[in-house]
Protein backbone atom coordinates (compact mmCIF):
# COMPACT_ATOMS: atom_id res chain seq x y z
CA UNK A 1 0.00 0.00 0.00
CA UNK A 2 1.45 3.04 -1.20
CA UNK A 3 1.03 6.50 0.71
CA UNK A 4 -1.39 7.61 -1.99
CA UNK A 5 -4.13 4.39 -1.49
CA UNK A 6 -3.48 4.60 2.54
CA UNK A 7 -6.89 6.52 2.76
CA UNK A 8 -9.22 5.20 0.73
CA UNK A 9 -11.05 7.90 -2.19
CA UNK A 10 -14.22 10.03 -1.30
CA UNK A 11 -17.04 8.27 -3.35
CA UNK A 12 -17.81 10.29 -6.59
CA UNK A 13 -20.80 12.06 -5.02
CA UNK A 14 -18.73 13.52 -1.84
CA UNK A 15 -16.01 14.35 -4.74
CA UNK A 16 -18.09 16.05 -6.81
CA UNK A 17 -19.13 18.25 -3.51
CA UNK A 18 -15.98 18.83 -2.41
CA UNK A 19 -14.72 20.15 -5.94
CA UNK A 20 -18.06 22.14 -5.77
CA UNK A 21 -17.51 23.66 -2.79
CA UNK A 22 -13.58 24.71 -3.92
CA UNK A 23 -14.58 26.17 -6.93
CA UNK A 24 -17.33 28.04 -5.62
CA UNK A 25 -14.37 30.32 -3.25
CA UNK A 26 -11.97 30.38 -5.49
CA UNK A 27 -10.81 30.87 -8.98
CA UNK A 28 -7.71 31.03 -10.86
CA UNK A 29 -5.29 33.31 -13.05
CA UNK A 30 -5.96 31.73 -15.92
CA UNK A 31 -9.65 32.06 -15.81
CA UNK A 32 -9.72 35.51 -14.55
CA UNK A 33 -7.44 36.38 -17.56
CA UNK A 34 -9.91 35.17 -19.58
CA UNK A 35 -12.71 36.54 -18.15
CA UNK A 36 -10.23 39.89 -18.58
CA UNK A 37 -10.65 39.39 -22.24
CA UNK A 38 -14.17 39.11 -22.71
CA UNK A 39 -15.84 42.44 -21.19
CA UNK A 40 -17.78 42.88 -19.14
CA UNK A 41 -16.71 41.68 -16.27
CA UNK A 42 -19.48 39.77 -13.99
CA UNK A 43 -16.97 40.70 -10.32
CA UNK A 44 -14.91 42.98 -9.72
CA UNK A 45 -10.96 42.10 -9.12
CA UNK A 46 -9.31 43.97 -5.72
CA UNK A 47 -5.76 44.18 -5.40
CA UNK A 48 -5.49 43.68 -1.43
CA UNK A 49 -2.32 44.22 -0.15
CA UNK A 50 0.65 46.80 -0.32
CA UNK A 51 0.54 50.37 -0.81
CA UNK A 52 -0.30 52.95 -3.63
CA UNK A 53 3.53 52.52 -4.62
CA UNK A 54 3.65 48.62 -5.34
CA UNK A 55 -0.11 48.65 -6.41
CA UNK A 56 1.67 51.49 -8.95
CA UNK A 57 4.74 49.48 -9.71
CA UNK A 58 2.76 45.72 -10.86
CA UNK A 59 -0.94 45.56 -10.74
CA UNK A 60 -3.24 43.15 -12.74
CA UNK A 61 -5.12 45.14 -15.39
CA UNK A 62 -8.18 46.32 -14.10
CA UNK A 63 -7.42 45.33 -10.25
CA UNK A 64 -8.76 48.32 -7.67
CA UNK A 65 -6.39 48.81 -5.29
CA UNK A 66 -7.90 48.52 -1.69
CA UNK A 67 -6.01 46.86 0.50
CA UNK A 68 -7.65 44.33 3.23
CA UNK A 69 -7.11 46.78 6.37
CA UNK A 70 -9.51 49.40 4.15
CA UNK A 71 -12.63 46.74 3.59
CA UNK A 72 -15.19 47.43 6.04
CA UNK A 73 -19.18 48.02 5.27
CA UNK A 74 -19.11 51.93 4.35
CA UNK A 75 -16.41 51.65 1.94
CA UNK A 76 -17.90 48.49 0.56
CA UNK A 77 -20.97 50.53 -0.22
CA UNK A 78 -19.28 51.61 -3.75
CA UNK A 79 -20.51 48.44 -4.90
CA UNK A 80 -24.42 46.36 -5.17
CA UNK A 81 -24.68 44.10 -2.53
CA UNK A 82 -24.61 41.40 -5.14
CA UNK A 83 -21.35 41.89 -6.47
CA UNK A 84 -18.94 39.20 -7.28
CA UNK A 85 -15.65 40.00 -5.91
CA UNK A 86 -12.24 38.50 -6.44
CA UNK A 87 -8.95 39.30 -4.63
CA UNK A 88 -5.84 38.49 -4.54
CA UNK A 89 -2.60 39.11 -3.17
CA UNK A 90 1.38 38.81 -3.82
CA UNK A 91 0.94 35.02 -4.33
CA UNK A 92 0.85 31.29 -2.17
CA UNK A 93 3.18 32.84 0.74
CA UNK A 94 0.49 35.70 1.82
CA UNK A 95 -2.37 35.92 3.43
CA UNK A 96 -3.66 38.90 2.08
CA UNK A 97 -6.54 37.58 0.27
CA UNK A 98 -7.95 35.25 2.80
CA UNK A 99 -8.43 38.23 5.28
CA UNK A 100 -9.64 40.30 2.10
CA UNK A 101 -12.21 37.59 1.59
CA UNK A 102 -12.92 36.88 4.99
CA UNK A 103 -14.04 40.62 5.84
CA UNK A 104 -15.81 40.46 2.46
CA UNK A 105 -17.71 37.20 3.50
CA UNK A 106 -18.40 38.75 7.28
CA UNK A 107 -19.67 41.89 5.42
CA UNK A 108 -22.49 39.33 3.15
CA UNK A 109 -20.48 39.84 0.48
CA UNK A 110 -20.25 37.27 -2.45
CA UNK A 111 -15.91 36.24 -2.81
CA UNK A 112 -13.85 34.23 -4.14
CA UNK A 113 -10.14 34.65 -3.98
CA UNK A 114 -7.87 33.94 -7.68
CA UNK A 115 -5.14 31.33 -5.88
CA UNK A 116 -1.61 32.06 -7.01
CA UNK A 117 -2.22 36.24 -6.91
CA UNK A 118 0.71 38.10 -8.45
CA UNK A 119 3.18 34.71 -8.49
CA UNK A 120 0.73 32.80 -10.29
CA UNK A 121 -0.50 35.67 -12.77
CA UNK A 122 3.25 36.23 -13.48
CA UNK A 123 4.20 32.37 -13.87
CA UNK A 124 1.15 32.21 -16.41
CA UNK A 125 3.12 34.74 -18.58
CA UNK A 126 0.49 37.21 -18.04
CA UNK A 127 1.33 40.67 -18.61
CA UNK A 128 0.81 43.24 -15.23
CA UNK A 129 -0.36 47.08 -15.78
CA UNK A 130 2.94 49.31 -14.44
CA UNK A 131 3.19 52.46 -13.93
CA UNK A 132 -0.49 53.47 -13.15
């Protein structure tokens, strides 16, 4: 018995859940770059960490800038309460975008949070908005 068959798999049905349930928090780079392509957009992408500077220096195009320390219900009223948002952060070794979505989530907000952030955008060769 080999370390991957120690634990037997989840039937289909609590697979198929499971899957559900990831996909329906998060996303990735590759399909918010497409989604990026094919205006408009159904969420809208927030660029949670850092400051004006870095959000200035490498950004992905058409990210707001608001970092996660900023969400709370007043400034959140910029946007229906139905809206689809999607953060993201410098990438696998921050925790940006969890507290992002977790304030989001506390606040009734609909989230998911594109896994990789800046690492993965820039290891799927997509380009960044600089300078802006």
């Amino acid at each position: 018995m080999s370390y991957v068959t120690e634990f037997p798999a989840a039937s289909a049905a609590e697979a198929a859940a499971h899957f559900r349930q990831r996909l329906s928090v998060e996303t990735d780079c590759a399909d918010v770059h497409a989604a990026l392509q094919q205006p408009p957009l159904d969420f809208v992408l927030l660029h949670v960490v850092g400051n004006a500077e870095t959000f200035a220096f490498r950004h992905i195009p058409g990210a707001i800038h608001l970092r996660h320390a900023e969400i709370n219900a007043e400034r959140m009223q910029t946007w229906p309460p139905e809206t689809l948002f999607v953060v993201y952060c410098a990438g696998p070794h921050c925790n940006g975008a969890d507290r992002a979505a977790l304030k989001l989530a506390m606040l009734g907000r609909p989230v998911k949070i594109m896994i990789g952030g800046i690492t993965g955008w820039q290891d799927e060769g997509f380009a960044f908005n600089v300078g802006s």
